[in-house]
Protein backbone atom coordinates (compact mmCIF):
# COMPACT_ATOMS: atom_id res chain seq x y z
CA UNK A 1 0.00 0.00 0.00
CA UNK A 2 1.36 3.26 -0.81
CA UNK A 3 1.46 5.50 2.38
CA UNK A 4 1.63 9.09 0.43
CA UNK A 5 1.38 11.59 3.31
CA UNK A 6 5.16 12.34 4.18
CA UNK A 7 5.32 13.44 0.66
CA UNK A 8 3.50 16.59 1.45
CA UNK A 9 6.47 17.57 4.49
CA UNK A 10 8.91 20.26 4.31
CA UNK A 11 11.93 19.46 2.94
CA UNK A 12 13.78 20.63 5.40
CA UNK A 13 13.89 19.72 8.83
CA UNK A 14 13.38 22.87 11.90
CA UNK A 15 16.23 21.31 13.70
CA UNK A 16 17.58 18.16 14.21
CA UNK A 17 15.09 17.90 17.65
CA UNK A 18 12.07 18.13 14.59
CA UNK A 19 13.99 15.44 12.17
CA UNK A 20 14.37 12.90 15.26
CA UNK A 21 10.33 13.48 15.84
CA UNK A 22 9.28 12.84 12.35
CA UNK A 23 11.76 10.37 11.47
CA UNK A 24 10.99 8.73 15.07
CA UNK A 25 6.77 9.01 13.75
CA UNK A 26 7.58 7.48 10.52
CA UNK A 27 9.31 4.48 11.48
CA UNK A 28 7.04 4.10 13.60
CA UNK A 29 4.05 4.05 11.62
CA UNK A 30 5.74 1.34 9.33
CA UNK A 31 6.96 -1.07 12.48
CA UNK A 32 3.33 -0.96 13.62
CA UNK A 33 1.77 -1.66 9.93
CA UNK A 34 4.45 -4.69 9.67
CA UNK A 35 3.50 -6.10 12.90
CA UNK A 36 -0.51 -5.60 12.10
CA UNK A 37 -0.94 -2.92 15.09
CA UNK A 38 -3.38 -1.22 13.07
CA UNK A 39 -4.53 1.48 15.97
CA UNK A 40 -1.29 2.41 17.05
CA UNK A 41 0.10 2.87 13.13
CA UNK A 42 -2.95 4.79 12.81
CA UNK A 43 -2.40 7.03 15.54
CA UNK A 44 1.21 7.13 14.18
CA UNK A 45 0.14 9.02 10.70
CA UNK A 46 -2.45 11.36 12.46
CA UNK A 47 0.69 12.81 13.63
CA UNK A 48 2.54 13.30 10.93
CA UNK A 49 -1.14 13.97 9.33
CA UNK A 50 -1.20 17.27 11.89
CA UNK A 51 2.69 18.19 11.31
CA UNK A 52 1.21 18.69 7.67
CA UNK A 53 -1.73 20.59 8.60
CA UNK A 54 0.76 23.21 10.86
CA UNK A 55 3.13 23.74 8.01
CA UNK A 56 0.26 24.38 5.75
CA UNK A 57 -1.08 26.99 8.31
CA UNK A 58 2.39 28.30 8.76
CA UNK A 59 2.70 28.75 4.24
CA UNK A 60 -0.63 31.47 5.47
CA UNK A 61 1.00 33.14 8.03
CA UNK A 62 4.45 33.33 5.53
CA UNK A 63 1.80 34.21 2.34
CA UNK A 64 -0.70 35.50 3.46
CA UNK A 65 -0.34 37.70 6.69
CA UNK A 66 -2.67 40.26 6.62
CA UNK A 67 -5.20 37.31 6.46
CA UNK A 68 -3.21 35.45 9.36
CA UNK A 69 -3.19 38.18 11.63
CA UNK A 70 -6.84 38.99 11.19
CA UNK A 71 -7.97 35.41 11.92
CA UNK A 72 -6.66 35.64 15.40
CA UNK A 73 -8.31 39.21 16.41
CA UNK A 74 -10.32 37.87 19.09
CA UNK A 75 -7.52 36.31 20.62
CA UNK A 76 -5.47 36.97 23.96
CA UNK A 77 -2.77 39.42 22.94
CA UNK A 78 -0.04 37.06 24.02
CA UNK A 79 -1.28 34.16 21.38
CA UNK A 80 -1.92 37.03 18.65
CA UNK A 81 1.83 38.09 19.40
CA UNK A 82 2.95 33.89 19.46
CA UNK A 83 1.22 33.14 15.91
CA UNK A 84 2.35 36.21 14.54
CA UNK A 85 6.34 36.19 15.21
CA UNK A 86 6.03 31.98 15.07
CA UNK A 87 9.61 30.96 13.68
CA UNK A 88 8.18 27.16 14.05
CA UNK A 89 5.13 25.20 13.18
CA UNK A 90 4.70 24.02 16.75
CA UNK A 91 3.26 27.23 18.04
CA UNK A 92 0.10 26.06 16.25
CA UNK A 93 -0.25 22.88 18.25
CA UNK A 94 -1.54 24.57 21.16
CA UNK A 95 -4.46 25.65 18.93
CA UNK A 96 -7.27 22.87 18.90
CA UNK A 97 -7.59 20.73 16.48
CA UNK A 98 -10.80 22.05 15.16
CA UNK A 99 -10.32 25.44 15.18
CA UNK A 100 -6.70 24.49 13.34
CA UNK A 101 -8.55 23.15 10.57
CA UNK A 102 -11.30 26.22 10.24
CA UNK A 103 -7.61 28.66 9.37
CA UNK A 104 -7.38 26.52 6.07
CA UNK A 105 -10.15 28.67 5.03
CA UNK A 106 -7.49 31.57 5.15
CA UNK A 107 -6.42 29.96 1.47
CA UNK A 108 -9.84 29.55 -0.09
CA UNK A 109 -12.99 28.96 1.55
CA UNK A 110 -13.07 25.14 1.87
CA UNK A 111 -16.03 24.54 4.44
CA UNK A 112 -16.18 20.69 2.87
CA UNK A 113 -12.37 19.79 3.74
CA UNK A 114 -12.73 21.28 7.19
CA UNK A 115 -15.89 18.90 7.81
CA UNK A 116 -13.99 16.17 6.31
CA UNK A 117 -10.97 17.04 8.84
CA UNK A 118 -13.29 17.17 11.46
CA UNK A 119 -15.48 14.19 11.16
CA UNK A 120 -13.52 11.84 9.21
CA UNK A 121 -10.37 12.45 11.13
CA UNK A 122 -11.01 13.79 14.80
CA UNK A 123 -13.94 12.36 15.47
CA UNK A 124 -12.89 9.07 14.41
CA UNK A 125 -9.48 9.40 16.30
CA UNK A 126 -11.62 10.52 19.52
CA UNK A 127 -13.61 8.05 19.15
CA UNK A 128 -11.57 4.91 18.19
CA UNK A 129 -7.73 6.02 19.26
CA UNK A 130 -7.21 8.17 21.81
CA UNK A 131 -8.97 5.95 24.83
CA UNK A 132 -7.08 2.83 26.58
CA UNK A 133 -10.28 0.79 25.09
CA UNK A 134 -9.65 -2.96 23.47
CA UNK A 135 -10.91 -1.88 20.21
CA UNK A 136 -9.13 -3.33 17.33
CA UNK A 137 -8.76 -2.21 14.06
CA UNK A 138 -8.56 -4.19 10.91
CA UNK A 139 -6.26 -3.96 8.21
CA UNK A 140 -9.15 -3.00 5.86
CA UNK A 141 -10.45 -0.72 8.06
CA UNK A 142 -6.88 0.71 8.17
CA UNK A 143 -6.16 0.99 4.88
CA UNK A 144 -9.64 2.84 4.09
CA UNK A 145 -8.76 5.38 6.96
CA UNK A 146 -5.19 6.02 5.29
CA UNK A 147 -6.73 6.42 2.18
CA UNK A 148 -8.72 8.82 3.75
CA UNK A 149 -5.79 10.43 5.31
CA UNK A 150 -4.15 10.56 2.30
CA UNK A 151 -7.32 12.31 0.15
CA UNK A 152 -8.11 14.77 2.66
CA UNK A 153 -4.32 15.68 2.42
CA UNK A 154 -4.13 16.08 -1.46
CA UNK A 155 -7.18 18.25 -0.66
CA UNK A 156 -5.43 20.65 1.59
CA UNK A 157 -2.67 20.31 -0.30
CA UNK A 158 -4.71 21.91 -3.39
CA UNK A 159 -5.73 24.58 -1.31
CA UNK A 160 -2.44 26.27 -2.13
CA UNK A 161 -1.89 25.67 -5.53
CA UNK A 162 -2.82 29.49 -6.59
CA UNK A 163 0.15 30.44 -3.84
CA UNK A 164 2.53 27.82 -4.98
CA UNK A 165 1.73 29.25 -8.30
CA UNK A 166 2.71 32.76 -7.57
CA UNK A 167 5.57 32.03 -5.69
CA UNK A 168 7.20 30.30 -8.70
CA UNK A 169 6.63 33.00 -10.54
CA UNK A 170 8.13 35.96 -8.09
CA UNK A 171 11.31 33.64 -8.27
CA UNK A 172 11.13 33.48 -12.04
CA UNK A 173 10.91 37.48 -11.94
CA UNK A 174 14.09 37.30 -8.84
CA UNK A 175 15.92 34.96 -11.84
CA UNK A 176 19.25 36.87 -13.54
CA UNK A 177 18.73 35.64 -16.81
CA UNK A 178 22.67 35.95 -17.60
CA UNK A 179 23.19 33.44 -14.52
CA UNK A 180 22.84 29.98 -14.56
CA UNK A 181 20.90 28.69 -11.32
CA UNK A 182 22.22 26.24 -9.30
CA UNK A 183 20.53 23.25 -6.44
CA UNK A 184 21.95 25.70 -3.71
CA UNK A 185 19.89 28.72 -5.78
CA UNK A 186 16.36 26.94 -5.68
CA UNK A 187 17.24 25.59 -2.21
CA UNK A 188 18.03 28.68 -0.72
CA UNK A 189 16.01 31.19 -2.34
CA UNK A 190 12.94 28.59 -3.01
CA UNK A 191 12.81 26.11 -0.79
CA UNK A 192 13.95 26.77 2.43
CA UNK A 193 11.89 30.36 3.22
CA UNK A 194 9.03 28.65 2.02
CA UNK A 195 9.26 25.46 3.52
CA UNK A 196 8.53 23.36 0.19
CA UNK A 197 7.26 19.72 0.18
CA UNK A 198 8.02 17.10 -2.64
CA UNK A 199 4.50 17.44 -3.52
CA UNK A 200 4.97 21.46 -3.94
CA UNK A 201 7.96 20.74 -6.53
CA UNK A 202 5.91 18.24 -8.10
CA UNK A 203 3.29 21.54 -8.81
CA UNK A 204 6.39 23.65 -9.77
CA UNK A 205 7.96 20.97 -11.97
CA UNK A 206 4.00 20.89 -13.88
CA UNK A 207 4.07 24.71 -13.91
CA UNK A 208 7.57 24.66 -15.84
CA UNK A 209 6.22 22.27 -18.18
CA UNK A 210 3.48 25.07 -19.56
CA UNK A 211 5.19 26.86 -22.15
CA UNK A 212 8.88 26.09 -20.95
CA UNK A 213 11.13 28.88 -21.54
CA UNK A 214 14.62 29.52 -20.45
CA UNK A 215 14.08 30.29 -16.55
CA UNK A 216 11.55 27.18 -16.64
CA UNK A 217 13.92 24.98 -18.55
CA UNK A 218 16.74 25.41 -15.63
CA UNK A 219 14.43 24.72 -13.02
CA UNK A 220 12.78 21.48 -14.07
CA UNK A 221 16.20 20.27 -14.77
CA UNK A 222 17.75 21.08 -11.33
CA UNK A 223 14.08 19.64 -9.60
CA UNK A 224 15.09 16.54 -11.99
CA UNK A 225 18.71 16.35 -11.28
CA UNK A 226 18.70 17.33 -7.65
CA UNK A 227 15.43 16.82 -6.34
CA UNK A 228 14.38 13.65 -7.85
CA UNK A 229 10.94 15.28 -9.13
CA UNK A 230 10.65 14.06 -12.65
CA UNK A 231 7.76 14.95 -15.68
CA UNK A 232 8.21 15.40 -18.80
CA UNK A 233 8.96 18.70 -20.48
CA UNK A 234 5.64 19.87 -23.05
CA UNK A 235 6.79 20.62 -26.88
């Protein structure tokens, strides 16, 4: 079964505390899906499910500020001033679940995801995981809530196309078009302030692939090259 969700992480770890965590989560996840511990390799991905879910929120606060800072208005000063100067992810996760999920709408409204986050997700991890109760869970019911998982993900995920879109194209603008650009280029000036996923390449490499000029053309080859994200270049 393909288990698609770490796909959608930043590429680059917070610190090496972070890459211990989600290296830790991952391994995890896969120990407890070879020995047929269903629940706990479930509870396993809704982690790493949630570390997604914060570094999408974070791409609004980096994207989308003005947006950001309104959404917390009614807040205590002290969490307005948190969110706002947040240099990591993990200031979210004092935010509940729930209400984490409603600040996806700060993308596009998306009303249907957040139910689907809510019901599909929480309720069924409240419900099924997170009490010491004997309930077991069977390997098809596990791999229909991965799928699930994995679908509401590519649904977030799509959220921020129309960002991901205009990013690209600020860096294409940044480009010197006398200068060749390098894997330290795209990871410096691309990757790393935005905290890019495999998945968000995978947009830029489709987005280079429309009309490829020169700019486009260097790209796609280092996100080949380097980055391991291949598609094929359009005539």
């Amino acid at each position: 079964m393909d288990f698609r969700l770490p796909s959608y992480l930043s590429l680059r770890y917070e610190s090496e505390d972070e890459q211990k965590y989600i290296v830790g989560l991952i391994n995890q996840f896969q120990v407890a899906q070879e020995n047929e511990s269903y629940h706990l390799a479930l509870f396993a991905y809704h982690l790493i499910f949630m570390i997604f879910v914060y570094q999408t929120i974070y791409k609004a606060k980096l994207w989308k500020s003005e947006q950001f800072s309104f959404a917390f208005t009614t807040s205590p000063a002290d969490k307005r001033k948190q969110y706002k100067e947040a240099v990591s992810v993990y200031a979210f996760s004092d935010i509940s679940e729930r209400t984490v999920f409603e600040l996806l709408n700060l993308f596009k409204e998306c009303e249907l995801t957040v139910s689907k986050c809510k019901k599909q997700i929480i309720d069924y991890r409240n419900n099924n995981l997170g009490h010491a109760t004997p309930y077991i869970v069977s390997e098809e019911e596990f791999e229909k809530k991965i799928e699930e998982y994995d679908q509401v993900a590519l649904e977030i995920h799509q959220l921020i196309h129309d960002e991901l879109v205009r990013v690209l194209a600020e860096y294409f603008e940044s480009m010197d078009q006398e200068v060749e650009q390098t894997k330290d280029d795209v990871e410096i000036g691309l990757i790393v302030p935005n905290r890019l996923s495999d998945k968000d390449l995978e947009l830029f490499a489709s987005e280079c692939s429309v009309i490829p000029n020169f700019k486009k053309k260097q790209i796609s080859k280092i996100l080949q090259d380097d980055f391991g994200i291949h598609l094929e270049l359009t005539k």
